[in-house]
C-alpha atoms as a PDB file:
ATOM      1  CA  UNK A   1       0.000   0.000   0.000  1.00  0.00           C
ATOM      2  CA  UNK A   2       0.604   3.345  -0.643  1.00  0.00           C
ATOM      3  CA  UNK A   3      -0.165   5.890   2.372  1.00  0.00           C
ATOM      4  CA  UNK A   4       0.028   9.695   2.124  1.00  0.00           C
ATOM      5  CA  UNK A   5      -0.606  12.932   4.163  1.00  0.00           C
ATOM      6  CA  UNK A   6      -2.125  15.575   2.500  1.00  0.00           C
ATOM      7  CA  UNK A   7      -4.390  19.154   2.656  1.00  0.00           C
ATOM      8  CA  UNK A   8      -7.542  18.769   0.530  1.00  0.00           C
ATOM      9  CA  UNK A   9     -10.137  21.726   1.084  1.00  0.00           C
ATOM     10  CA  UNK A  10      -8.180  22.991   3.844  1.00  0.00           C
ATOM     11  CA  UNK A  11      -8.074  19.933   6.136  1.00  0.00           C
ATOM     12  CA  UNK A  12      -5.571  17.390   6.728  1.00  0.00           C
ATOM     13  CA  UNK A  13      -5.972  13.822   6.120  1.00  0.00           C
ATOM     14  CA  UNK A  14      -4.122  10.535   5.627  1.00  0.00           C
ATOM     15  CA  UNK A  15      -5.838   8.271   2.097  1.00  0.00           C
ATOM     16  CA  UNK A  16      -4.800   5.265   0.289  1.00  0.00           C
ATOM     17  CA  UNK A  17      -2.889   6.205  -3.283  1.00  0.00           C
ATOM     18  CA  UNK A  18      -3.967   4.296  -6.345  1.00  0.00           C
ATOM     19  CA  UNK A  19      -0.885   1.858  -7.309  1.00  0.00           C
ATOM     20  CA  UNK A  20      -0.507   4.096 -10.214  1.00  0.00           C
ATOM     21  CA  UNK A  21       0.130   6.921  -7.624  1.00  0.00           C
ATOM     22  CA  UNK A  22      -2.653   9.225  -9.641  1.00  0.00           C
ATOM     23  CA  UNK A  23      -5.486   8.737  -6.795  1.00  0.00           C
ATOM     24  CA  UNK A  24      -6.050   8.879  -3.169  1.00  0.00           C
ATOM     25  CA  UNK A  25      -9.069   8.413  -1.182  1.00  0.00           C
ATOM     26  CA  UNK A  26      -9.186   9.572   2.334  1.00  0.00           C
ATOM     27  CA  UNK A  27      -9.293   7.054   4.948  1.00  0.00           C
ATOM     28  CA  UNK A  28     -12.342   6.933   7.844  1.00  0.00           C
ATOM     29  CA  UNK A  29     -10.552   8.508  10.629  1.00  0.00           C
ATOM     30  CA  UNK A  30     -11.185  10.775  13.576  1.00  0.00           C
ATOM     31  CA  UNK A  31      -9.297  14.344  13.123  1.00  0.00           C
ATOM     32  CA  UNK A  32      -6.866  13.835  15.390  1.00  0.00           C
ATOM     33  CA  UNK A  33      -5.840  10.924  13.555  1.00  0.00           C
ATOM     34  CA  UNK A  34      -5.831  12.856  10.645  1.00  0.00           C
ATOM     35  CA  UNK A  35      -3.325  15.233  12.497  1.00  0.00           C
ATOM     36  CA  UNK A  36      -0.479  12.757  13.254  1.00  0.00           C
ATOM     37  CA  UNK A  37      -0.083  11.935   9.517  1.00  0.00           C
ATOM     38  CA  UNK A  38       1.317   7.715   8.551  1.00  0.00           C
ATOM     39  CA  UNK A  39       1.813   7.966  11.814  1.00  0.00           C
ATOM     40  CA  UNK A  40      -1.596   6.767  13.250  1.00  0.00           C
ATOM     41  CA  UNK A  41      -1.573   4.005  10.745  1.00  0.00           C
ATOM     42  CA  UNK A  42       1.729   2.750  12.215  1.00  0.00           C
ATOM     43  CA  UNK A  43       0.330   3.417  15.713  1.00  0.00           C
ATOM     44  CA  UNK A  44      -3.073   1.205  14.496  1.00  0.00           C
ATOM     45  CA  UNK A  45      -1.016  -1.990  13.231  1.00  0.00           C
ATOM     46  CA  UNK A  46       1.301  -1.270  16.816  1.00  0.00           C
ATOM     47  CA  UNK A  47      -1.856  -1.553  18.595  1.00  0.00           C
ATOM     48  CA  UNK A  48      -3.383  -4.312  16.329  1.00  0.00           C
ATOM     49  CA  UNK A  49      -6.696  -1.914  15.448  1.00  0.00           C
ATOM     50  CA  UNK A  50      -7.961  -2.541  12.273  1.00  0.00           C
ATOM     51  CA  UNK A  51      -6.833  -0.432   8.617  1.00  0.00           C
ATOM     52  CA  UNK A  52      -9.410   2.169   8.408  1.00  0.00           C
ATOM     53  CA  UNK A  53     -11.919   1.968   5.455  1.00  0.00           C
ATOM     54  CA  UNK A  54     -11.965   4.602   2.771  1.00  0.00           C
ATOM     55  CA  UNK A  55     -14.119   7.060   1.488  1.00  0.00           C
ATOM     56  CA  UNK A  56     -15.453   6.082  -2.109  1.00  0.00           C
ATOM     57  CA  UNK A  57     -14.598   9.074  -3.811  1.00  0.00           C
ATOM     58  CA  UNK A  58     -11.299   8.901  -5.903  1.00  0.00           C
ATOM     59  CA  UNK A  59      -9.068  12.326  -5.461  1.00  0.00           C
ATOM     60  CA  UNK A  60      -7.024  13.243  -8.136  1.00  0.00           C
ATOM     61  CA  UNK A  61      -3.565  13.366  -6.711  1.00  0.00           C
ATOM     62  CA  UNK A  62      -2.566  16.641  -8.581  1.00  0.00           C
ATOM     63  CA  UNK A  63      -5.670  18.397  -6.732  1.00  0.00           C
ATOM     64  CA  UNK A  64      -3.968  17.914  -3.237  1.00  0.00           C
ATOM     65  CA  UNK A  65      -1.026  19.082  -1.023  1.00  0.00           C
ATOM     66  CA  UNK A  66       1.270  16.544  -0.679  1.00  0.00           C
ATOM     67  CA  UNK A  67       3.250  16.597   3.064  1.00  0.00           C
ATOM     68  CA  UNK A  68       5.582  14.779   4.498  1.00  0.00           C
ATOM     69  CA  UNK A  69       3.994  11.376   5.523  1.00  0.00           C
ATOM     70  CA  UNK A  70       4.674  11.665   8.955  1.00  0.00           C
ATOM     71  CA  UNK A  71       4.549  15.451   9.696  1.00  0.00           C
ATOM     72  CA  UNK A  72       5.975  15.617  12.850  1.00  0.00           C
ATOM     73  CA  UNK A  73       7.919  12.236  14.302  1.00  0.00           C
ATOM     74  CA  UNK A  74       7.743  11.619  17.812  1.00  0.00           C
ATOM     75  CA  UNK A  75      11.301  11.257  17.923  1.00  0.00           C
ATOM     76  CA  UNK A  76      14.525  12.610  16.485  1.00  0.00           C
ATOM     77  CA  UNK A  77      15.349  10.869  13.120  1.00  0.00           C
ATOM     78  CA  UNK A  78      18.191   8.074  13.632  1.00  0.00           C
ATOM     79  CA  UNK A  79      20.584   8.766  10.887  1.00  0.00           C
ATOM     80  CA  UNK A  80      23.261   7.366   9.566  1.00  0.00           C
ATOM     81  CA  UNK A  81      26.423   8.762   7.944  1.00  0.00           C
ATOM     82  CA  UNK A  82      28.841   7.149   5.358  1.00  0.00           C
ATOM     83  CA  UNK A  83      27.122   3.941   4.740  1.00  0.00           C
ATOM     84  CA  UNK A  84      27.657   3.294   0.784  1.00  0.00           C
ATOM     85  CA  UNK A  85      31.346   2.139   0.044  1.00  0.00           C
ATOM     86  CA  UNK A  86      31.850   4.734  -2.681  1.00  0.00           C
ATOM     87  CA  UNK A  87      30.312   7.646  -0.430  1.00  0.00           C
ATOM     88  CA  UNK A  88      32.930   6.628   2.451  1.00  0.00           C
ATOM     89  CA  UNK A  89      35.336   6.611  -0.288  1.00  0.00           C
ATOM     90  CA  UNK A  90      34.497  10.208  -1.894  1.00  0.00           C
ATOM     91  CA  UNK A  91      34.858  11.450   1.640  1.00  0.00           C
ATOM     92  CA  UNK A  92      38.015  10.059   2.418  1.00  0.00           C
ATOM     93  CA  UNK A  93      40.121  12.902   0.847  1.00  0.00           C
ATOM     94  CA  UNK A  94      37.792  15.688   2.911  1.00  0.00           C
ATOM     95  CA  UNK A  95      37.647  17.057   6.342  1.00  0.00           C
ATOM     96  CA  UNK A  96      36.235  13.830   7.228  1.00  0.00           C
ATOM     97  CA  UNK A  97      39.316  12.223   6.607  1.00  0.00           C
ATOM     98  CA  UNK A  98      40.092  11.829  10.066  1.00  0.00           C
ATOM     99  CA  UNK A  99      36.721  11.467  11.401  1.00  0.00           C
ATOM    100  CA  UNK A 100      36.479   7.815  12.471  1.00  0.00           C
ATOM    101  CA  UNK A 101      39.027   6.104   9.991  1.00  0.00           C
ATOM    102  CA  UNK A 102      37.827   3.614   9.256  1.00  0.00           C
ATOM    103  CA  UNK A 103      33.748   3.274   8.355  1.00  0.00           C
ATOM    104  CA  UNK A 104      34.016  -0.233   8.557  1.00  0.00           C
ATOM    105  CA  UNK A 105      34.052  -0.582  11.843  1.00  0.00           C
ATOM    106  CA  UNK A 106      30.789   0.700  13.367  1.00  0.00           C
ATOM    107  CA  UNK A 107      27.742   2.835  12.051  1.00  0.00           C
ATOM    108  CA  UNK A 108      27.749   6.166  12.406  1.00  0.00           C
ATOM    109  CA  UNK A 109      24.645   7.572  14.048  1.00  0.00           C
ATOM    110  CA  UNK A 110      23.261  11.080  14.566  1.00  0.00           C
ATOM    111  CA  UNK A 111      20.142  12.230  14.675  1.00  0.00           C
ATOM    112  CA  UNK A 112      18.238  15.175  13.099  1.00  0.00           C
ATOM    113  CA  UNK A 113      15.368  17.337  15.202  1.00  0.00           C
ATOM    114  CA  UNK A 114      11.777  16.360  14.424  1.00  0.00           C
ATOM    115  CA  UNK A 115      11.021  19.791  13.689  1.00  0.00           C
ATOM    116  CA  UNK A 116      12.881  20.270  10.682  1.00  0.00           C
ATOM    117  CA  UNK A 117      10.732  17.778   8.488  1.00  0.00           C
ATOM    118  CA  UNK A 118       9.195  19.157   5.578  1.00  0.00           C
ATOM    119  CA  UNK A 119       6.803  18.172   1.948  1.00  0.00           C
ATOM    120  CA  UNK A 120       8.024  16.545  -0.516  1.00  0.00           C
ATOM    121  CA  UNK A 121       7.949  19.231  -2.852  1.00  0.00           C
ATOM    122  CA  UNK A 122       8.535  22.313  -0.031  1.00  0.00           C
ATOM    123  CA  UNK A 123      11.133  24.763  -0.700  1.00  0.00           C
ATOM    124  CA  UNK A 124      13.866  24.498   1.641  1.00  0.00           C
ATOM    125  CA  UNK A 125      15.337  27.404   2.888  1.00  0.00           C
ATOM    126  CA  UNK A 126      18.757  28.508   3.024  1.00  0.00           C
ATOM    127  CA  UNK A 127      20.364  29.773   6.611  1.00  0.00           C
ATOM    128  CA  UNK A 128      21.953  32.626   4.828  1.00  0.00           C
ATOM    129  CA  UNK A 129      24.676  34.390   7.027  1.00  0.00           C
ATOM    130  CA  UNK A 130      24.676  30.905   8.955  1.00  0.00           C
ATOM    131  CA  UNK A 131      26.172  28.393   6.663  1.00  0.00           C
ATOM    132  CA  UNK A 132      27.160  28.636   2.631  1.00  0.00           C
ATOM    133  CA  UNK A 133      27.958  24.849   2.622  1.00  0.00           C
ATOM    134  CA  UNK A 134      24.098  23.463   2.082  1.00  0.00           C
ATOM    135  CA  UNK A 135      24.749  19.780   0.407  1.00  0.00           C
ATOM    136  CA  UNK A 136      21.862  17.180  -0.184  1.00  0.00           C
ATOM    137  CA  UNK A 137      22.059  13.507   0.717  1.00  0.00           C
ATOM    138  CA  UNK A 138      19.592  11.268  -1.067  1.00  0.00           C
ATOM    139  CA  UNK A 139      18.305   8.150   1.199  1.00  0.00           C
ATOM    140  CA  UNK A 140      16.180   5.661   1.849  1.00  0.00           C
ATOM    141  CA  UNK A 141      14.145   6.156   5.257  1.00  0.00           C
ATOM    142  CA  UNK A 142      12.497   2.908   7.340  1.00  0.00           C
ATOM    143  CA  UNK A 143       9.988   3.520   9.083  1.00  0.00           C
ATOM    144  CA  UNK A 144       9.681   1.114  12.413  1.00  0.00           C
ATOM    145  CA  UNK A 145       6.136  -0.365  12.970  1.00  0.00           C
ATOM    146  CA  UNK A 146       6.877  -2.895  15.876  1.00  0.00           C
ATOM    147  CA  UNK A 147       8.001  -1.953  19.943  1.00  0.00           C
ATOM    148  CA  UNK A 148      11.767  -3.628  20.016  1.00  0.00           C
ATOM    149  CA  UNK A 149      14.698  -3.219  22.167  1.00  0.00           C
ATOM    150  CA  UNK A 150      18.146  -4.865  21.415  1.00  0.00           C
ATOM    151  CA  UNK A 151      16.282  -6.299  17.899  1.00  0.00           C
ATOM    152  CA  UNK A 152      18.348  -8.986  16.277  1.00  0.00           C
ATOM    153  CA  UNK A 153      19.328  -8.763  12.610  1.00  0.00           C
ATOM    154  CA  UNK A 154      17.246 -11.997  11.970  1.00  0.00           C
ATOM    155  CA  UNK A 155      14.482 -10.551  13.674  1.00  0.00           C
ATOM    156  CA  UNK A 156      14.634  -6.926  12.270  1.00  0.00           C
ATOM    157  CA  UNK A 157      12.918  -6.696   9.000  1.00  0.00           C
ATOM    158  CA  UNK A 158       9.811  -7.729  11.119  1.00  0.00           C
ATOM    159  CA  UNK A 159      10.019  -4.366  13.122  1.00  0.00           C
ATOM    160  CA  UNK A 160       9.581  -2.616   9.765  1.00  0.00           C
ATOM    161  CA  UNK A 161       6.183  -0.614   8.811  1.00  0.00           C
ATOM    162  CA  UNK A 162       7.394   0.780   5.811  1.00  0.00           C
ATOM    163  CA  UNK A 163       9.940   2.933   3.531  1.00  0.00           C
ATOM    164  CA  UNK A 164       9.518   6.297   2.012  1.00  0.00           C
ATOM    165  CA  UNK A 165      12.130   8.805   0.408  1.00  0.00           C
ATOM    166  CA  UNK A 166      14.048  11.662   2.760  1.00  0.00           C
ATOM    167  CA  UNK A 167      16.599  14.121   1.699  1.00  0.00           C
ATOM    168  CA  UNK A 168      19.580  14.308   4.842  1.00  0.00           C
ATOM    169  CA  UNK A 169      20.073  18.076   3.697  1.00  0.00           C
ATOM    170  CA  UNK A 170      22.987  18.889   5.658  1.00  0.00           C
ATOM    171  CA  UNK A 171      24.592  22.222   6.346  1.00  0.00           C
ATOM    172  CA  UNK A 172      28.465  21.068   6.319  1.00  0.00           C
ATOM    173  CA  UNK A 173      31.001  23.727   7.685  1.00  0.00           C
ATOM    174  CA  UNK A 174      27.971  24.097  10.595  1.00  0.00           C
ATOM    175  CA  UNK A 175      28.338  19.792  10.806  1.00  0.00           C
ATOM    176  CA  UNK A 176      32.558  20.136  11.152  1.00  0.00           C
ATOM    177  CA  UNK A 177      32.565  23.474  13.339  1.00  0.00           C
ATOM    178  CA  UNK A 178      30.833  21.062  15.789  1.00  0.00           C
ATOM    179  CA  UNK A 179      31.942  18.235  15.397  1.00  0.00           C
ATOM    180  CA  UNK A 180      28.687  17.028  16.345  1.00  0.00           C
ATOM    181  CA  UNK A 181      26.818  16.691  13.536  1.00  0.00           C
ATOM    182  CA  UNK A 182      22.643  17.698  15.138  1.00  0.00           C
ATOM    183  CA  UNK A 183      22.908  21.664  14.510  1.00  0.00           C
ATOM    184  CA  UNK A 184      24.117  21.217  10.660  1.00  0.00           C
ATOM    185  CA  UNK A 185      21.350  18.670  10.224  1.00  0.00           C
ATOM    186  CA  UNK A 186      18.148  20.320  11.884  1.00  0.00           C
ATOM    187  CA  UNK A 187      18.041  23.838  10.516  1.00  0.00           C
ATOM    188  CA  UNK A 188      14.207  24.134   9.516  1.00  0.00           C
ATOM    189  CA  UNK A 189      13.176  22.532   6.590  1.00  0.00           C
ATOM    190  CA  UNK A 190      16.001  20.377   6.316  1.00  0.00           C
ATOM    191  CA  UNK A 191      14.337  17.099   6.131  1.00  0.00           C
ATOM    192  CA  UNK A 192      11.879  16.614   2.746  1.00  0.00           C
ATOM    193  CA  UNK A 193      10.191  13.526   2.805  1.00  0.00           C
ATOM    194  CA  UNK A 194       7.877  11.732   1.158  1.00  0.00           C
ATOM    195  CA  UNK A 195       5.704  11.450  -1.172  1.00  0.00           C
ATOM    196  CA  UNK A 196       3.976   8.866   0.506  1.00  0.00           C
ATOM    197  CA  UNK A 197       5.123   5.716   2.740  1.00  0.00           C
ATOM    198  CA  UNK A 198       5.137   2.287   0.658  1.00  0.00           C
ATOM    199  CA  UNK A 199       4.437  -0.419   3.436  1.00  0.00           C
ATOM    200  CA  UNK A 200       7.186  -2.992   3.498  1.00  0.00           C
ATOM    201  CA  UNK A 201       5.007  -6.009   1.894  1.00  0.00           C
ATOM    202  CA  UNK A 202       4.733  -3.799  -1.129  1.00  0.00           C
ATOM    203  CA  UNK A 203       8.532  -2.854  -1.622  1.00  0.00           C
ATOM    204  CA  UNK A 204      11.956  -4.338  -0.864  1.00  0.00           C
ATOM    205  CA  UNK A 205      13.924  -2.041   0.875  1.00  0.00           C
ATOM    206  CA  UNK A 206      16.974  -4.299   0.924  1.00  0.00           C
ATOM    207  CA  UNK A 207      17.064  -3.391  -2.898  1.00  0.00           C
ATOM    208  CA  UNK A 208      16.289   0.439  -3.154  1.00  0.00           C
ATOM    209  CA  UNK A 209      17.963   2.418  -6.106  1.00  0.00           C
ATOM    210  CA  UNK A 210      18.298   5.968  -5.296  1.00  0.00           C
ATOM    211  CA  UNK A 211      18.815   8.529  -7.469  1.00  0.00           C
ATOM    212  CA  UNK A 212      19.705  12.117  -7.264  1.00  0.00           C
ATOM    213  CA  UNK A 213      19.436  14.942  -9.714  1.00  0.00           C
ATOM    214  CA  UNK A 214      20.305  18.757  -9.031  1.00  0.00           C
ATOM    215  CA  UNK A 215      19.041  20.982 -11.460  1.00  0.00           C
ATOM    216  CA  UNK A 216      18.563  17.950 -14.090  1.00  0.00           C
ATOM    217  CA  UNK A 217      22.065  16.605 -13.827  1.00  0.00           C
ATOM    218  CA  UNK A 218      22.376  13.169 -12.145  1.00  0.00           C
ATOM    219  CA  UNK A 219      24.686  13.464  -9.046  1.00  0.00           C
ATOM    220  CA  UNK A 220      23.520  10.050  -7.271  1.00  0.00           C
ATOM    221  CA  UNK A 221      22.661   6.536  -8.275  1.00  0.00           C
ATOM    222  CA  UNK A 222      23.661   3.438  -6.261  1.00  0.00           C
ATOM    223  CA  UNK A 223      21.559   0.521  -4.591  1.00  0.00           C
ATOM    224  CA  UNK A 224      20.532  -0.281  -1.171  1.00  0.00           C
ATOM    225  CA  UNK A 225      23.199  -3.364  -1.834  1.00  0.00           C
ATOM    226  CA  UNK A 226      26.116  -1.447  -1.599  1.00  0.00           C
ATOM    227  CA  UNK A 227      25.643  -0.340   1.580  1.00  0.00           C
ATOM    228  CA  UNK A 228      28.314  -0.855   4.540  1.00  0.00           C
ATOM    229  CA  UNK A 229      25.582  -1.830   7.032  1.00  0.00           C
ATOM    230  CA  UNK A 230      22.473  -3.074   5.827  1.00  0.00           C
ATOM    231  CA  UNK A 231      18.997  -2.579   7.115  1.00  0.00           C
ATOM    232  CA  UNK A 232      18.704  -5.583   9.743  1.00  0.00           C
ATOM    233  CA  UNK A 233      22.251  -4.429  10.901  1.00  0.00           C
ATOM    234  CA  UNK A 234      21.334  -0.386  11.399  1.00  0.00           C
ATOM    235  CA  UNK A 235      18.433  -1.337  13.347  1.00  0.00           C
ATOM    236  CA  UNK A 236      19.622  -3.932  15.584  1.00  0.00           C
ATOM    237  CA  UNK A 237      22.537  -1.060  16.549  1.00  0.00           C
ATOM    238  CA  UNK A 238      19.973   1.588  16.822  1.00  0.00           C
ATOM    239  CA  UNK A 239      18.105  -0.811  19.088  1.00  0.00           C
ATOM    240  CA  UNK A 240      21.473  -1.677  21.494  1.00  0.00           C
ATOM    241  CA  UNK A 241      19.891  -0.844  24.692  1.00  0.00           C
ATOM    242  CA  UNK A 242      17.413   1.755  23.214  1.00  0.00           C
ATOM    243  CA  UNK A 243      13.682   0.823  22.962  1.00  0.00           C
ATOM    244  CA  UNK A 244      12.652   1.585  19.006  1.00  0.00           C
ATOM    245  CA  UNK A 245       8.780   2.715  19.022  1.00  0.00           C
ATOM    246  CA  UNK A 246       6.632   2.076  16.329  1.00  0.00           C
ATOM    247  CA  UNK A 247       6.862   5.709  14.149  1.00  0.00           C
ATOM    248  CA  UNK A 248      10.275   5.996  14.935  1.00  0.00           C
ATOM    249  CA  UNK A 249      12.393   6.675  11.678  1.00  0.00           C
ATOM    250  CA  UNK A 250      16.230   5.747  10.272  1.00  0.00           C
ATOM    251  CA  UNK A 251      17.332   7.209   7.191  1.00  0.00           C
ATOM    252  CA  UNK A 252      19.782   4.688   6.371  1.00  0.00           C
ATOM    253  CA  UNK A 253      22.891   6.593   4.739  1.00  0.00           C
ATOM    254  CA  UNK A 254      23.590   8.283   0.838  1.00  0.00           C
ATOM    255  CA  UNK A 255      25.630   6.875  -1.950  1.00  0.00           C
ATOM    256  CA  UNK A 256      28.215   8.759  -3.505  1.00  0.00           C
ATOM    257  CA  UNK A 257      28.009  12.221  -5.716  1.00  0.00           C
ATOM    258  CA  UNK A 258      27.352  14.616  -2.888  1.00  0.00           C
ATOM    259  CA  UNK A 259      28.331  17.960  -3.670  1.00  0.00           C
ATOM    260  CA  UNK A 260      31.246  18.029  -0.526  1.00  0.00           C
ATOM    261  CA  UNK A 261      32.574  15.031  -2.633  1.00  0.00           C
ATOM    262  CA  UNK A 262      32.805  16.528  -5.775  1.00  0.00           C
ATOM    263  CA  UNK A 263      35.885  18.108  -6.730  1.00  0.00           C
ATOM    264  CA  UNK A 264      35.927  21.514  -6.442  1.00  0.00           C
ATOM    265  CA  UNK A 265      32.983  20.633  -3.952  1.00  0.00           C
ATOM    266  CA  UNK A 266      29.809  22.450  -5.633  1.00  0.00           C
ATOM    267  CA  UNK A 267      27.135  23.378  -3.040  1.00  0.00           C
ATOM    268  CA  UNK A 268      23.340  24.545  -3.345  1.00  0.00           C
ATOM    269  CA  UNK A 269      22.929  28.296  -3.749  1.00  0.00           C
ATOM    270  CA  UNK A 270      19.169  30.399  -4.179  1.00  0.00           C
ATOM    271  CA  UNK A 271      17.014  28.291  -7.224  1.00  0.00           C
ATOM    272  CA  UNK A 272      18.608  25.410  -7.183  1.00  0.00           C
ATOM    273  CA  UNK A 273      16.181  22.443  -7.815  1.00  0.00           C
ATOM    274  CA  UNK A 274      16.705  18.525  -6.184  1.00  0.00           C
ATOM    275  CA  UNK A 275      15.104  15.410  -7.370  1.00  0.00           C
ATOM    276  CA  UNK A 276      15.466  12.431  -5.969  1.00  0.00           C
ATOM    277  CA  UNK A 277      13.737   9.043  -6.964  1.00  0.00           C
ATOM    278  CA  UNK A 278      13.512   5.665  -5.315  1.00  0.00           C
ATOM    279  CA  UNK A 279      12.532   3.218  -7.897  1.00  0.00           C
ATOM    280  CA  UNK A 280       9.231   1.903  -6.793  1.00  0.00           C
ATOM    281  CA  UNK A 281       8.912   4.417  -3.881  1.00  0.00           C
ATOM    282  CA  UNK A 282       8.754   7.855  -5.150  1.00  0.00           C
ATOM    283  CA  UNK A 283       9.602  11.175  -5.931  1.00  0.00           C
ATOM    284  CA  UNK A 284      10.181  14.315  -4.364  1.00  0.00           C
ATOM    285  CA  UNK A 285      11.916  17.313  -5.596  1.00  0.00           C
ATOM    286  CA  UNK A 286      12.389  20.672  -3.424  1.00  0.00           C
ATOM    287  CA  UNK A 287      13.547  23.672  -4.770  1.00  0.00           C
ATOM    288  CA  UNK A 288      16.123  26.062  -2.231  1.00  0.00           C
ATOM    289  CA  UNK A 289      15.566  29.200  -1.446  1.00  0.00           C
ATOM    290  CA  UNK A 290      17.454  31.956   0.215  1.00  0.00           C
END
């Protein structure tokens, strides 16, 4: 299944998209549902209420606001840096180069503020006079449906709910003045997601292409295989000792071509315009704006 958020005459609501992602129709829910988003879809399965039924009429998907699936999370995001060989690679040469060595080793995990999610096809806006070093990270974002703490990797694709797409937009000379990396992740609007979450008996995370375009050129393409640490592995570490609720979210890393890897590194400025597609998953694209 398909499941979107989305403002249709002036009210927010949660419907079922058509496979051909054309259509939605709104789902029976009380408002306050409504208000969380995915989320009280996740938080029905959790509590093992029934799917809602949904209204009969058919919404063309053009004639709604698209937002981010799951508004607000409950939670910071767990994210995870360096997690495609090549990406760890392209970084090797940068200020990261002596930033935990080697990226073999263990994930690296940070987290970015709830707050600073956004639509799938929001503008994001530049912290001008705050950071010139805005770089976008394509990736592929799980969303937990099952309670679980200290999850084993044969156990953890049952704890998933579902996948949708996220862009880790990342402020970098904020990330290194740091050194931790939460203030150059969580500047408002720094988390598009969407368009919708795909629920995981629909779509095989463990094989996600992602693909990035800025301004039409193709900066990112690799699959969910190339990955240092795969998806069982990221969330039996997340879940070491830390109880994972269902709605909680991992974006699970970027493949290579970000623009602090490129050489010179090329970074967003006012206009510029980034696509990113997960085959099977979706689309968003956000422009940036000063």
């Amino acid at each position: 299944m398909k499941l979107a958020t989305y403002i249709y005459q002036d009210h927010q609501r949660v419907g079922l998209v058509s496979d051909d992602g054309l259509h939605v129709q709104t789902l029976s829910m009380s408002d306050a549902e409504h208000a969380t988003g995915v989320l009280a879809l996740v938080d029905r399965q959790a509590n093992g209420v029934g799917f809602p039924a949904h209204q009969s009429e058919s919404i063309a998907i053009d004639k709604v606001k698209l937002l981010a699936p799951i508004p607000l999370p409950r939670r910071n995001i767990f994210c995870v840096g360096r997690n495609y060989h090549a990406h760890a690679k392209e970084l090797s040469t940068t200020v990261f180069k002596d930033n935990n060595a080697d990226p073999n080793a263990w994930p690296i995990v940070f987290s970015k503020v709830p707050e600073c999610v956004t639509g799938p096809f929001d503008d994001v806006h530049l912290p001008t006079g705050i950071s010139d070093q805005i770089d976008y990270e394509a990736e592929l974002l799980v969303v937990i449906g099952k309670q679980g703490k200290n999850i084993s990797q044969a156990q953890a694709m049952s704890h998933v709910y579902g996948y949708t797409v996220v862009n880790d937009v990342t402020a970098r000379d904020v990330q290194m003045r740091h050194q931790q990396w939460d203030l150059g992740k969580s500047f408002d609007t720094f988390c598009p997601m969407g368009p919708w979450v795909v629920t995981a008996d629909a779509f095989d995370g463990l094989q996600a292409q992602v693909k990035c375009w800025v301004n039409g050129e193709l900066r990112q393409d690799g699959n969910a295989t190339h990955m240092i640490f795969d998806i069982p592995t990221l969330i039996e570490t997340c879940s070491r000792g830390i109880t994972l609720y269902p709605g909680d979210l991992i974006a699970t890393g970027t493949p290579a071509g970000v623009g602090m890897g490129l050489k010179p590194p090329q970074y967003l400025k006012h206009g510029d315009k980034v696509r990113i597609d997960i085959a099977q998953l979706g689309v968003i694209e956000n422009t940036f704006v000063a």
